[in-house]
Protein backbone atom coordinates (compact mmCIF):
# COMPACT_ATOMS: atom_id res chain seq x y z
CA UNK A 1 0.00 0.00 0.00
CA UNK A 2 1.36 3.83 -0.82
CA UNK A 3 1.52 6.16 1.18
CA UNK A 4 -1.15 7.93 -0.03
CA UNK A 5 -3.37 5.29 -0.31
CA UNK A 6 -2.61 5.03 3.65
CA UNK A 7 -3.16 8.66 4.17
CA UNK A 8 -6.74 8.12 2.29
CA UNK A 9 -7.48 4.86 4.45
CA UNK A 10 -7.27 6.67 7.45
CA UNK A 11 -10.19 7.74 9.67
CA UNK A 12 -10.09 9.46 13.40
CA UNK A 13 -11.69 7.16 15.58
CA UNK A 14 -14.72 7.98 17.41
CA UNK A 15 -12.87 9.63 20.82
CA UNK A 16 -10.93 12.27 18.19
CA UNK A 17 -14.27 13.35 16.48
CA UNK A 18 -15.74 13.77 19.84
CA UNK A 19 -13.01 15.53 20.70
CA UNK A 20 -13.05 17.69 17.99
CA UNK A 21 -16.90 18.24 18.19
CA UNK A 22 -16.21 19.36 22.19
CA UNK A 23 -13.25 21.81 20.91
CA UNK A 24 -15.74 23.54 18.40
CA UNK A 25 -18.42 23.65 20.63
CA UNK A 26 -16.00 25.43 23.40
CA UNK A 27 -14.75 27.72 20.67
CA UNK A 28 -18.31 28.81 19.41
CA UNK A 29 -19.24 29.28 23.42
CA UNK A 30 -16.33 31.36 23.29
CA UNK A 31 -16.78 33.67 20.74
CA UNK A 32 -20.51 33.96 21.75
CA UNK A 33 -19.43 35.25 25.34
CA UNK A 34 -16.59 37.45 24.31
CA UNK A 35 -19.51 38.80 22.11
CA UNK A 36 -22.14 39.11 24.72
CA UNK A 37 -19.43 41.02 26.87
CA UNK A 38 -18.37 43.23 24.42
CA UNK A 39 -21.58 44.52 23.73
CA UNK A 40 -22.40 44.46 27.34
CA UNK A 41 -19.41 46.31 28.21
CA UNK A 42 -19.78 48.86 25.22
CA UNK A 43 -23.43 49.41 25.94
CA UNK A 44 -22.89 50.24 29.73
CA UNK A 45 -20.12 52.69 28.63
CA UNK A 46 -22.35 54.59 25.97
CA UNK A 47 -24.76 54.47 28.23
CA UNK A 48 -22.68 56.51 30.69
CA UNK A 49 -21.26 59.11 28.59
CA UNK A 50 -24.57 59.92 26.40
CA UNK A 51 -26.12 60.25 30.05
CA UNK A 52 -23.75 62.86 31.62
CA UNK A 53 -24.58 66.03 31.90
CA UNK A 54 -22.15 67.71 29.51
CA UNK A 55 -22.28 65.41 26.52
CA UNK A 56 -24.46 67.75 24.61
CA UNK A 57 -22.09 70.16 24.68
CA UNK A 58 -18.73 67.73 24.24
CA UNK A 59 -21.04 65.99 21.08
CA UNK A 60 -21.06 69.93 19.64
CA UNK A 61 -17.32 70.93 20.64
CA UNK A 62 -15.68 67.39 19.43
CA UNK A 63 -18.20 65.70 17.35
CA UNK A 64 -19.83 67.39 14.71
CA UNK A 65 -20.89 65.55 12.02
CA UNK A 66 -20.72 68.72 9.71
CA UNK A 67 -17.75 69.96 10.62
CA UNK A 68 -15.57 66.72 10.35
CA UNK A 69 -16.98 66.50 6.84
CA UNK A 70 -15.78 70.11 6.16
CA UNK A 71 -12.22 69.64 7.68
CA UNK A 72 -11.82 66.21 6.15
CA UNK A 73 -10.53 67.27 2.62
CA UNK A 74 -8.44 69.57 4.39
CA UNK A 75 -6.96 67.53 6.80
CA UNK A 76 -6.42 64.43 4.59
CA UNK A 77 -4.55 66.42 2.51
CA UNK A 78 -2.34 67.58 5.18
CA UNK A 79 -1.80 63.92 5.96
CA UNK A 80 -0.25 63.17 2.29
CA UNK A 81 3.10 65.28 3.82
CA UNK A 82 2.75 63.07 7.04
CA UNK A 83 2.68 59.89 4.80
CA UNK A 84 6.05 61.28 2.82
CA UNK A 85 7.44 62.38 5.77
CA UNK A 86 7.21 58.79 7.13
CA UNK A 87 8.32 57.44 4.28
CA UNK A 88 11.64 59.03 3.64
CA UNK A 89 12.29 58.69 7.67
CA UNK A 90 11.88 55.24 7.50
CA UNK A 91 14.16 54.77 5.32
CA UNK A 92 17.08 56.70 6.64
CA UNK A 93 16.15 55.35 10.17
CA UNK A 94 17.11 51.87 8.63
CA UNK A 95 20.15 52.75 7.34
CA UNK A 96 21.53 54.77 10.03
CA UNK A 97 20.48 52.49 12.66
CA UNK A 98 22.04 49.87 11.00
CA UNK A 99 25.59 51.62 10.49
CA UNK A 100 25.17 52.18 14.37
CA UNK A 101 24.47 48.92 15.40
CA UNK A 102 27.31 47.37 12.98
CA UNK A 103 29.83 50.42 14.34
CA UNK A 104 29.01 49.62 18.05
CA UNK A 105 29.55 45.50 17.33
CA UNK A 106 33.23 46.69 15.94
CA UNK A 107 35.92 44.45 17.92
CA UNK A 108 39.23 45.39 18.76
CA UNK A 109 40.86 48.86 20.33
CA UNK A 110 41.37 50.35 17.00
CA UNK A 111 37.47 51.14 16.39
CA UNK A 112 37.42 52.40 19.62
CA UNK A 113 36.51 55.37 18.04
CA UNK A 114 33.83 54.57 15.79
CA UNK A 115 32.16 52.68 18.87
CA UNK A 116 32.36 55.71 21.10
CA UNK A 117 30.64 58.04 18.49
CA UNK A 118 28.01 55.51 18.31
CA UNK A 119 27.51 55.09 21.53
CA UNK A 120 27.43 58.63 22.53
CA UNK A 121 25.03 59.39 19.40
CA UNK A 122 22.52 56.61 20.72
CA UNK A 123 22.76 57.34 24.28
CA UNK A 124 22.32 61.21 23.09
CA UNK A 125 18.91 61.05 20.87
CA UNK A 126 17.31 58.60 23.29
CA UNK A 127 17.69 60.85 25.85
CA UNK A 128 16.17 63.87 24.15
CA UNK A 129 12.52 64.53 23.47
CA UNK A 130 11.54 63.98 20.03
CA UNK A 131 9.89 67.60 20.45
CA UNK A 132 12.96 69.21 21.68
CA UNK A 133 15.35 67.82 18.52
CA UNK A 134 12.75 68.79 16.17
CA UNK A 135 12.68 72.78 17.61
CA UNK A 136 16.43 72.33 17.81
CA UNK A 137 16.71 71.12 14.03
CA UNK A 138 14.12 72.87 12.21
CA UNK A 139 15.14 76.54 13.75
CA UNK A 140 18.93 75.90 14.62
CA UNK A 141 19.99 74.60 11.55
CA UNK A 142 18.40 77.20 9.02
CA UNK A 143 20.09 79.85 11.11
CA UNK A 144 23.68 78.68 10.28
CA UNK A 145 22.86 79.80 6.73
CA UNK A 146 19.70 82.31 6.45
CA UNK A 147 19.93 82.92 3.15
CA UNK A 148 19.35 79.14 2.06
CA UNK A 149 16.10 77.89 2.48
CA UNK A 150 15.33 74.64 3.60
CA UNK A 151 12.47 72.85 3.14
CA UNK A 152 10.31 72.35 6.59
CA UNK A 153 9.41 68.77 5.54
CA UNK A 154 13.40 67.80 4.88
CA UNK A 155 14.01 69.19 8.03
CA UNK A 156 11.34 67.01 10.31
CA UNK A 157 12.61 63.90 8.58
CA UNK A 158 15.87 64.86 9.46
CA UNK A 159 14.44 65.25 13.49
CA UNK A 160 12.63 62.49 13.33
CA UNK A 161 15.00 60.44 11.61
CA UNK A 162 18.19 61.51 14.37
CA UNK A 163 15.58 60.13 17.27
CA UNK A 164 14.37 56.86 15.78
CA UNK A 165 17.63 55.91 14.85
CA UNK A 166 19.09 55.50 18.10
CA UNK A 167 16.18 53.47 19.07
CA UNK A 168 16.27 51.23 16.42
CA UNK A 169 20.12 51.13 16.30
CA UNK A 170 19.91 49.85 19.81
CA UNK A 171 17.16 46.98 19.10
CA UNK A 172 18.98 45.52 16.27
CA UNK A 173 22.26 45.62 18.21
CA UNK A 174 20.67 43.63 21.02
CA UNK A 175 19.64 41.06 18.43
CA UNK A 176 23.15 41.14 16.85
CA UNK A 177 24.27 40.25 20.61
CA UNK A 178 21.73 37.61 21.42
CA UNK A 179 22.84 35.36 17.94
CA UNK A 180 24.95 33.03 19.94
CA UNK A 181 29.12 33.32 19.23
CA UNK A 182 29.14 30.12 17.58
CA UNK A 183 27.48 31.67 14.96
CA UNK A 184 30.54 33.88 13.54
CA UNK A 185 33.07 32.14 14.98
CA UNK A 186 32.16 29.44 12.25
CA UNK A 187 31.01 32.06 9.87
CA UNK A 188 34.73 32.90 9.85
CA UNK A 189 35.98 29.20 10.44
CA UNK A 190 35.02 29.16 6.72
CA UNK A 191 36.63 31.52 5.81
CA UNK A 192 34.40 34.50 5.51
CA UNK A 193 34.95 38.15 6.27
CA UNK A 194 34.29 39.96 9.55
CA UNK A 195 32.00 42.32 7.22
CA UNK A 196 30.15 38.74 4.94
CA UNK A 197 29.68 37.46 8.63
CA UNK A 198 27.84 40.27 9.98
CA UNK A 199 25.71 40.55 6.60
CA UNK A 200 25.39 36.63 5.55
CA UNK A 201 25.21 35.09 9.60
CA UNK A 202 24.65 37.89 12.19
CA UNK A 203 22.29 40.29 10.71
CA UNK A 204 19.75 38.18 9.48
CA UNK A 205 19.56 36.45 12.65
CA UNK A 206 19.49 39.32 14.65
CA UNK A 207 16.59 40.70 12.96
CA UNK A 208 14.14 37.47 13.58
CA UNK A 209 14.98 37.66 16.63
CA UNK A 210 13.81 41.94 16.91
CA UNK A 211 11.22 41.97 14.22
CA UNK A 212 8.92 42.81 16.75
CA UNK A 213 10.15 45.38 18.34
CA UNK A 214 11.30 47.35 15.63
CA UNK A 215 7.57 47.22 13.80
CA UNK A 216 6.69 48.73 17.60
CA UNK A 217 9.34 51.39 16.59
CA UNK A 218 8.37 52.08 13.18
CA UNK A 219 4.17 52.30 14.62
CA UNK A 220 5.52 54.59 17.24
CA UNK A 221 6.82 56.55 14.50
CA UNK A 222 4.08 56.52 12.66
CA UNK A 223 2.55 58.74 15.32
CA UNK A 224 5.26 60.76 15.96
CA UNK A 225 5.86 62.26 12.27
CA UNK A 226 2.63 64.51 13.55
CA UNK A 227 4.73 66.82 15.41
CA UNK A 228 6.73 68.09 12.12
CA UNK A 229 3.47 70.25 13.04
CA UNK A 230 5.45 72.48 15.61
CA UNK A 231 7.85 73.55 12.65
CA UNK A 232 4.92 75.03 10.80
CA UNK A 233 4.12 72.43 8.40
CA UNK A 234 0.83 72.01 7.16
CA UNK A 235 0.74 68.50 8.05
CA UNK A 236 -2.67 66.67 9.32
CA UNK A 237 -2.46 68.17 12.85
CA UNK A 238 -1.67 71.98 11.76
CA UNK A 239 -4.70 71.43 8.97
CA UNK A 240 -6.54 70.35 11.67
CA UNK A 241 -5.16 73.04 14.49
CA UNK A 242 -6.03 75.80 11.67
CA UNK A 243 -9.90 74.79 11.05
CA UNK A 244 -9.89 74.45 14.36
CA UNK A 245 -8.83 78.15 14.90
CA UNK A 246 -11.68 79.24 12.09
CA UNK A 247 -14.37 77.71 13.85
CA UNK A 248 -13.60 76.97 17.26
CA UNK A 249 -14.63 73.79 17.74
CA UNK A 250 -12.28 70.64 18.35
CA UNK A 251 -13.65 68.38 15.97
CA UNK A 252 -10.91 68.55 13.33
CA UNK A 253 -8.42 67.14 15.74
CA UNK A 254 -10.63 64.03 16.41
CA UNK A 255 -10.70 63.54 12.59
CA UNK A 256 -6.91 64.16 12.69
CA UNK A 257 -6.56 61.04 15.33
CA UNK A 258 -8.73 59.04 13.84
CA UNK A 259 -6.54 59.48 9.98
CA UNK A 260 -3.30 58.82 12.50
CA UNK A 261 -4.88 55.61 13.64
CA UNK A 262 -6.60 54.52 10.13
CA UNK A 263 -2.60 54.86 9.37
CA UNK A 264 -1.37 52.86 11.90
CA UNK A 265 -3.62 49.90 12.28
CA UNK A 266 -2.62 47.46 9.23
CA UNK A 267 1.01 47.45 10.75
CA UNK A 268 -0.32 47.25 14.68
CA UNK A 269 -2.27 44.46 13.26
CA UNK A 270 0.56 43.17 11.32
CA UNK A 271 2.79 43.83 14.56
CA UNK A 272 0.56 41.52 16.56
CA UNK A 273 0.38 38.95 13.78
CA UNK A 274 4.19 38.56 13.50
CA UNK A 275 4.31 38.51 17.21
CA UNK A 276 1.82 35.48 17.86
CA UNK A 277 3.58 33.81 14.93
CA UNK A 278 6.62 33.80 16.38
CA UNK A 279 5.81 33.08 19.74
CA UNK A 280 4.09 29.98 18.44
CA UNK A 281 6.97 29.35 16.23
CA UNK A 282 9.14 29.46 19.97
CA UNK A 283 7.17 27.42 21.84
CA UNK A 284 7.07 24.61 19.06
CA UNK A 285 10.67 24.28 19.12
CA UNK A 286 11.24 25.88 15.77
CA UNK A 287 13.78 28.16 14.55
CA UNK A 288 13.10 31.76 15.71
């Protein structure tokens, strides 16, 4: 008999398809009382806030229907520049933070230097608030030069871009520490290069092991590219700030959130996904 003429021949025996009748039966229980308290929990909660005594005038000041659909265009358009912003960041933030974690991994006395400067670059931008580098970038460095011009946009990719890097730089350098030493010592057994070991063995190691929490990075900068706002571009949240001004009423900046959320919820999602992956992956015994 073949093997697939095995595979067809087989049938669970009457314990597994109970078995498997009791685990759908549990699930179904369990998605109808995760339902049930949902709703529950959701109704008492509306119930509270559409009952207090200042809703009415909350509903006017941050929810009006008419206008969130006047600010909308507005707004949206403003967060086209947050979207490029992002974009270009994201892509320097990788690089950078890369070079960083590769120039603090350097062994031997004689990139002593190299390590220092990235270590007192990482240990500098995580310190400072992303708020405070963007003020100190966007008006400090035009002044060196007033007659050039400079783009605001360029300039709160550049902020952004000086933070996130030493937060990711540090993440991927703890992942290029936790591969085990075995790892390059027989990368270079065979003859490889310190530099082919650290871009054939280490790196991609490292980064299975961190993929999670550099997608956390990347959402949290998803967020943060809203305060290139401060600088005076007309990003999502000045759009938003300057309807806001015209018709005093806060609606435009709930609009504004929501847009920032629409933004970040396929990679949360895709965060989580990864996440669950491989934590099942772990706990399976597989390769991380």
């Amino acid at each position: 008999m073949t093997d697939r003429a095995a595979v067809e021949a087989f049938s669970p025996s009457a314990l597994e398809l109970d078995r498997r009748l009791h685990r759908r039966r549990a699930s179904r229980r369990s998605v109808l009382i995760a339902l049930v308290s949902t709703l529950a929990f959701a109704g008492v909660g509306g119930w509270l806030v559409v009952t207090s005594p200042g809703w009415d005038g909350v509903r006017q000041m941050f929810f009006n229907l008419e206008i969130a659909a006047d600010s909308f265009p507005k707004i949206l358009e403003g967060l086209w520049l947050n979207i490029r912003v992002l974009f270009f960041a994201t892509i320097a933030v990788a690089v950078v933070a890369t070079l960083l974690a590769v120039m603090r991994s350097l062994r031997g006395p004689v990139w002593f230097p190299l390590r220092a400067i990235a270590t007192g670059y990482t240990d500098l931008f995580r310190g400072l608030p992303v708020l405070i580098v963007l003020y100190l970038v966007g008006f400090g460095v035009p002044a060196l030069n007033p007659e050039t011009r400079i783009p605001i946009a360029v300039l709160g990719t550049v902020g952004i871009s000086l933070c996130y890097s030493a937060y990711v730089a540090e993440v991927l350098r703890a992942g290029m520490e936790a591969v085990h030493p075995s790892q390059r010592i027989a990368a270079r057994s065979l003859g490889l290069s310190h530099a082919k070991t650290l871009r054939m063995v280490v790196i991609p190691q490292a980064l299975r092991k961190v993929v999670p929490a550099l997608m956390n990075d990347f959402v949290s900068m998803q967020k943060d590219v809203g305060l290139i706002s401060v600088l005076g571009a007309v990003d999502a949240v000045r759009a938003a700030q300057i309807v806001t001004a015209q018709t005093y009423n806060f609606t435009p900046y709930v609009v504004a959130g929501l847009l920032f959320v629409a933004m970040s919820f396929p990679m949360i999602r895709l965060t989580d996904t990864v996440s669950a992956r491989m934590a099942r992956r772990e706990q399976q015994g597989g390769t991380v």
